[in-house]
Protein backbone atom coordinates (compact mmCIF):
# COMPACT_ATOMS: atom_id res chain seq x y z
CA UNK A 1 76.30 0.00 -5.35
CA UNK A 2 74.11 -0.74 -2.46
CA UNK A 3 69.76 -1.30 -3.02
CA UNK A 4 69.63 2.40 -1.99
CA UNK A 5 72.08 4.05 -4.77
CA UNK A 6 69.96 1.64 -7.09
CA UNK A 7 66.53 2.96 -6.40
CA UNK A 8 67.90 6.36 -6.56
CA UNK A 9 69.59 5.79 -9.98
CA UNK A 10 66.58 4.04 -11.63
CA UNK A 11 64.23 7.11 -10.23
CA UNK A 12 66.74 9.62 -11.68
CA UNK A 13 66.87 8.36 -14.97
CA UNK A 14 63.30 8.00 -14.97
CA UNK A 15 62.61 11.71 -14.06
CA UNK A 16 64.76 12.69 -16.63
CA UNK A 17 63.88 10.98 -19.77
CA UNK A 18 60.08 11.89 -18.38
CA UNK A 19 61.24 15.72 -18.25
CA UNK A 20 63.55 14.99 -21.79
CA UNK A 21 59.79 13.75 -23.02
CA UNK A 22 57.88 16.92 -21.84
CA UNK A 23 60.72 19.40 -23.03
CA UNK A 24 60.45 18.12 -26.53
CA UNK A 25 56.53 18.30 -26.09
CA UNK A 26 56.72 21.81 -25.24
CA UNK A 27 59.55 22.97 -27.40
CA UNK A 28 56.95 21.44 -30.55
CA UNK A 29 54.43 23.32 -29.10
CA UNK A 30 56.18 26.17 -29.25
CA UNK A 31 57.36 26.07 -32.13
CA UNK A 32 53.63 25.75 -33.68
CA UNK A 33 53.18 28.29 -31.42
CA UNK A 34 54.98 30.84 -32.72
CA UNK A 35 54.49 29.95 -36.96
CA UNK A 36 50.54 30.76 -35.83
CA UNK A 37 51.15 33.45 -34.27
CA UNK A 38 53.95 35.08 -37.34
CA UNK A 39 51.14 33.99 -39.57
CA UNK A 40 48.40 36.30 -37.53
CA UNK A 41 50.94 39.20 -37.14
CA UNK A 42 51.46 39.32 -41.06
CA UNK A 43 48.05 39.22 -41.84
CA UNK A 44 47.04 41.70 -39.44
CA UNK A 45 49.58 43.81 -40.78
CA UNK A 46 48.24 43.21 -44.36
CA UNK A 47 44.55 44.12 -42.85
CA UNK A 48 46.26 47.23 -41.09
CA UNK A 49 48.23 48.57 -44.20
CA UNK A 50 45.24 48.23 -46.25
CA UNK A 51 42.83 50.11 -43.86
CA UNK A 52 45.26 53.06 -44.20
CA UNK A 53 45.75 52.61 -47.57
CA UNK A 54 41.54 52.86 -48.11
CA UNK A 55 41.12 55.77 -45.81
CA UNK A 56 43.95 57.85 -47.72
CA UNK A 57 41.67 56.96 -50.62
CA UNK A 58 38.62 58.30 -48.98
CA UNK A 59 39.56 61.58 -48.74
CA UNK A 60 40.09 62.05 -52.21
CA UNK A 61 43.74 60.92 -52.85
CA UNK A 62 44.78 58.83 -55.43
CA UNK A 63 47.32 55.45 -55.03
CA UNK A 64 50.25 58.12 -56.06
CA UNK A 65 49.46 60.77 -53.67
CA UNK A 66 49.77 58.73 -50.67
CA UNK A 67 53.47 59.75 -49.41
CA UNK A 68 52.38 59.12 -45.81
CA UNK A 69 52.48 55.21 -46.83
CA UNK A 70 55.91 55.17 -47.51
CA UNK A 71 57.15 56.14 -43.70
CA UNK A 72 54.66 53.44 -42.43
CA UNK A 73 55.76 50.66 -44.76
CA UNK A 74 59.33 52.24 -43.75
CA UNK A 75 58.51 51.67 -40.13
CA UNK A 76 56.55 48.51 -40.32
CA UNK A 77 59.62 46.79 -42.37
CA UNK A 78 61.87 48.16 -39.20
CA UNK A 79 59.92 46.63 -36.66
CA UNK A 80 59.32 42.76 -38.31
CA UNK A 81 63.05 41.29 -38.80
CA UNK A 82 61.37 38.49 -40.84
CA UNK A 83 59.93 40.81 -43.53
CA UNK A 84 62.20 41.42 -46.14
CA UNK A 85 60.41 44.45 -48.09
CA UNK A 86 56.80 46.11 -48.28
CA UNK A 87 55.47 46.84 -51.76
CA UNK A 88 52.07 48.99 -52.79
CA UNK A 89 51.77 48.87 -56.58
CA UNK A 90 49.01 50.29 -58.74
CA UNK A 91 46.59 48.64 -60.94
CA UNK A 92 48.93 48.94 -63.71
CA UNK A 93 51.18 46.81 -62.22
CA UNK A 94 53.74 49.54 -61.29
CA UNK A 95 55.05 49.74 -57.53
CA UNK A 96 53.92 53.09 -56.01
CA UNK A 97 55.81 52.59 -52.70
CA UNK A 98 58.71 49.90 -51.20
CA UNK A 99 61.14 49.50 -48.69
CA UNK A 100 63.58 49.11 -51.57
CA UNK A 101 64.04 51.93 -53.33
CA UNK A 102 65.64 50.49 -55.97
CA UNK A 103 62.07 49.04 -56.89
CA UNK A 104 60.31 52.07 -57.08
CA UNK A 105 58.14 52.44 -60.26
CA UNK A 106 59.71 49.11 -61.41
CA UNK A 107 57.02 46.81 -62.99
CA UNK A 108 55.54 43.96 -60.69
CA UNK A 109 55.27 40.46 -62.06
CA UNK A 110 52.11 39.57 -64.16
CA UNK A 111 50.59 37.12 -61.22
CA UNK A 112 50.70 39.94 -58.49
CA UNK A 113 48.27 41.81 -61.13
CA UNK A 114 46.07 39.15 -61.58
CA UNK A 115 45.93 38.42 -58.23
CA UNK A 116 43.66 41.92 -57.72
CA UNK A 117 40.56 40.37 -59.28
CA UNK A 118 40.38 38.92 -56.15
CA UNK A 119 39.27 40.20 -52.87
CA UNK A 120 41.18 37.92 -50.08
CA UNK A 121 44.56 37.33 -49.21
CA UNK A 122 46.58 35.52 -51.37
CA UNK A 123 50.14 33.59 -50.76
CA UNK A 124 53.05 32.41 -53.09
CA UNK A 125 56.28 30.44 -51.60
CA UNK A 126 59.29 29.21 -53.47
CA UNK A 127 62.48 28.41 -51.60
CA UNK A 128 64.09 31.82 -51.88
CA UNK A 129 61.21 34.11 -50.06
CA UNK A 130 57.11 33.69 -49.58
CA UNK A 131 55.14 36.77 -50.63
CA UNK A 132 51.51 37.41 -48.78
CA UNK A 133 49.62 40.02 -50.64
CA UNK A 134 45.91 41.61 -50.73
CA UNK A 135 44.33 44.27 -52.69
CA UNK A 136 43.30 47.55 -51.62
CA UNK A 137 39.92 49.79 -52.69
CA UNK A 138 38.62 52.57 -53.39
CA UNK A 139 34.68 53.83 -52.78
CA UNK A 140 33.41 51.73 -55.77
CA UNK A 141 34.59 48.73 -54.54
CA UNK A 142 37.06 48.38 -57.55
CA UNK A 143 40.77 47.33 -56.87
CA UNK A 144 42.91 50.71 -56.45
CA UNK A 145 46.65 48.89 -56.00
CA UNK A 146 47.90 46.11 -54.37
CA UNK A 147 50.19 45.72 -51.17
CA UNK A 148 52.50 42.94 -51.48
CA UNK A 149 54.37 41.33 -47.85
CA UNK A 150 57.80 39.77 -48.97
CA UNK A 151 58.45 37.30 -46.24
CA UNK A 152 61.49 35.15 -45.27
CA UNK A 153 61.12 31.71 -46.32
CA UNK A 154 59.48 29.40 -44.44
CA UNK A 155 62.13 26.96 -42.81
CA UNK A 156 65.04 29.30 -44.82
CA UNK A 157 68.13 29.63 -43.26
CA UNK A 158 68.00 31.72 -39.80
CA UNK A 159 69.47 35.14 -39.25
CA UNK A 160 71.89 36.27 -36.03
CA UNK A 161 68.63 37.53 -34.49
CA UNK A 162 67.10 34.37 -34.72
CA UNK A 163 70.05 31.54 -33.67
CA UNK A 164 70.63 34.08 -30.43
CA UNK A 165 66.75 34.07 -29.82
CA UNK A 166 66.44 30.21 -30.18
CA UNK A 167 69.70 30.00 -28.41
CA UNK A 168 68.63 32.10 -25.21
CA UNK A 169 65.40 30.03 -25.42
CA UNK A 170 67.41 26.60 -25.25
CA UNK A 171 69.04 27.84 -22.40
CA UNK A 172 66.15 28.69 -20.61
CA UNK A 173 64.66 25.08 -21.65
CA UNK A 174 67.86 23.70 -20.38
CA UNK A 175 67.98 25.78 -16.91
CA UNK A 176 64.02 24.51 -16.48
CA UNK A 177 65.17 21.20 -17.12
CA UNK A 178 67.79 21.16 -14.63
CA UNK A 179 66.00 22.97 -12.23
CA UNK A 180 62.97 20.29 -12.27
CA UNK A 181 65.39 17.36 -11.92
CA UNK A 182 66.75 18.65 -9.09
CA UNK A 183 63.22 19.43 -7.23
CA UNK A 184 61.80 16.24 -8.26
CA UNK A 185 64.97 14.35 -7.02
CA UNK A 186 64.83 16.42 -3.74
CA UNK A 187 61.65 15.74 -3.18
CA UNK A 188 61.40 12.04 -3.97
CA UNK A 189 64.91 12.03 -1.59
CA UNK A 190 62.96 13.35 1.01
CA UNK A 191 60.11 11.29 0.80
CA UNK A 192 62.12 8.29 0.50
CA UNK A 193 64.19 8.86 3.79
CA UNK A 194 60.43 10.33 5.79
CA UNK A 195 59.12 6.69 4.71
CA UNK A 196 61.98 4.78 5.94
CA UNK A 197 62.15 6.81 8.90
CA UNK A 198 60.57 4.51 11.23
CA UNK A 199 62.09 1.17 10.16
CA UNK A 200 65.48 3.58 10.87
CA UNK A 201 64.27 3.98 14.63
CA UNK A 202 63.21 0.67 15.32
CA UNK A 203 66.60 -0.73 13.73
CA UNK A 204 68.43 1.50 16.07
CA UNK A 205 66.65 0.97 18.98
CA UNK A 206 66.88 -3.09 18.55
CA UNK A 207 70.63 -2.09 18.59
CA UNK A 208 69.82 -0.38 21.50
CA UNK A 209 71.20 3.23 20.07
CA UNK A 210 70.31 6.57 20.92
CA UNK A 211 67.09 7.49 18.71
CA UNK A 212 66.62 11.61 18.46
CA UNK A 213 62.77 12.22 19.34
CA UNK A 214 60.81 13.71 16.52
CA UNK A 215 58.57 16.18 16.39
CA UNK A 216 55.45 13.60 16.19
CA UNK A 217 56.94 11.28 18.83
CA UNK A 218 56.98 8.50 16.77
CA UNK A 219 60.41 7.45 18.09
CA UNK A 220 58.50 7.44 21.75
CA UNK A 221 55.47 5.46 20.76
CA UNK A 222 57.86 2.45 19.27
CA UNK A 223 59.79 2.32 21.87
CA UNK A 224 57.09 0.40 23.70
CA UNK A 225 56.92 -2.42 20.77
CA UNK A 226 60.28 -2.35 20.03
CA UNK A 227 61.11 -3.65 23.46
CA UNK A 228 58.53 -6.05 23.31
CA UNK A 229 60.11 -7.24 20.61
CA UNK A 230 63.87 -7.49 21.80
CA UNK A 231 61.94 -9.58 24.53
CA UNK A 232 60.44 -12.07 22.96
CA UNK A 233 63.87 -12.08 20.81
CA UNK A 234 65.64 -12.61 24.07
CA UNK A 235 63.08 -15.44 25.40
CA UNK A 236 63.36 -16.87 22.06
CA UNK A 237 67.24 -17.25 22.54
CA UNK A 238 67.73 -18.73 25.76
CA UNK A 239 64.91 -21.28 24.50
CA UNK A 240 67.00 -22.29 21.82
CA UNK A 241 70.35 -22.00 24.10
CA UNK A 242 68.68 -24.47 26.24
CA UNK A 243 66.86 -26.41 23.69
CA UNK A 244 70.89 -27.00 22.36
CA UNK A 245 72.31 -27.69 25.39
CA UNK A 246 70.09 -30.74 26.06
CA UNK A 247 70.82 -32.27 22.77
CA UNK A 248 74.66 -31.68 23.98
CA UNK A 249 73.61 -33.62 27.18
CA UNK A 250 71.75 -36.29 25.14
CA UNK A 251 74.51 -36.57 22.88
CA UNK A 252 77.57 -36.94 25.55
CA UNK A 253 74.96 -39.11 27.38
CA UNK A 254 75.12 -41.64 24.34
């Protein structure tokens, strides 16, 4: 492998570990990314479903004569493949509404109850599914029901939706990848070869070769010095032709 192949290998391999660095940089990133922004989307859909939930109640309907809540949680559950169900209960503790009808009218668990003292948001995760709930109110103020967000757990085991998603994004990872290697070798290839131009030209016109003129006439403006050179090469020679042949005279002399 001549110095050449060398340089070119060592740049290679250092463009790719840098670009094996970055990808794992970004593909963190992104991954943050997109737990922040799942986080936001459930809680704005808790603040949404509540909203609608309050203004059914302030036109004079009570938590079990909302029917229009059960084609939106119906909807909502449709459109979020990491939500698992959607469940409005009463203060009683009995669920009004669900995407599982199986749990309609069922009774909640105690801590989903207690949980409406409090105004905010509140969270529970277990290994099996996390649960994001908030209360809802009436005009008074006072808790009417709670709406409960039965999530997928939080590094759980993926569905088909998501291994194709984070397979389609490797790929695209992968194609960027390639596709910056081979720019950044391309380019450091051709900057390479336009910085060794000129030692190129003055090696092959010291060999006395044909040199193609380029477009800055560089070839034209070394000709000059390169012939100067080969000059002085050629005085340079016969001096030390001569310089031997009088030692050869000295010596045969002796």
């Amino acid at each position: 492998m001549n110095a050449r192949a060398q340089l070119f290998s060592f740049i290679a391999l250092g463009v790719a570990l840098l670009l094996a660095v970055l990808s794992m940089v970004c593909w963190q990133f992104s991954q943050i990314n997109t737990r922040n922004l799942t986080q936001e989307r459930n809680h704005f859909l808790l603040q949404s479903l509540r909203k609608t939930a309050e203004d059914f109640l302030a036109t004079g309907m009570t938590p079990e004569q909302m029917p229009a809540m059960q084609d939106i949680i119906d909807r909502e559950r449709a459109n979020f493949a990491q939500i698992m169900a959607i469940d409005i209960f009463n203060p009683a503790g009995r669920i009004s509404y669900s995407t599982d009808a199986g749990a309609l009218h069922t009774q909640v668990p105690q801590d989903w109850v207690s949980q409406l003292v409090q105004s905010g948001s509140w969270e529970t995760q277990d290994p099996t599914q996390d649960q994001l709930g908030m209360r809802f109110e009436n005009d008074l103020g006072r808790a009417a029901g709670g709406i409960v967000l039965t999530l997928q757990p939080t590094g759980g085991a993926w569905t088909l939706a998501q291994w194709q998603g984070a397979g389609v994004q490797a790929l695209i990872w992968v194609g960027l990848f390639i596709g910056c290697c081979a720019a950044a070798l391309a380019l450091l290839q051709w900057e390479l070869l336009r910085c060794l131009r000129p030692y190129r030209q003055i090696s092959r016109i010291l060999a006395q070769e044909q040199v193609h003129e380029t477009d800055s006439g560089s070839a034209g403006e070394l000709k000059p010095w390169a012939a100067q050179a080969a000059k002085q090469l050629e005085q340079e020679y016969t001096q030390t032709q001569q310089a031997m042949q009088q030692l050869q005279e000295l010596d045969r002399g002796q």
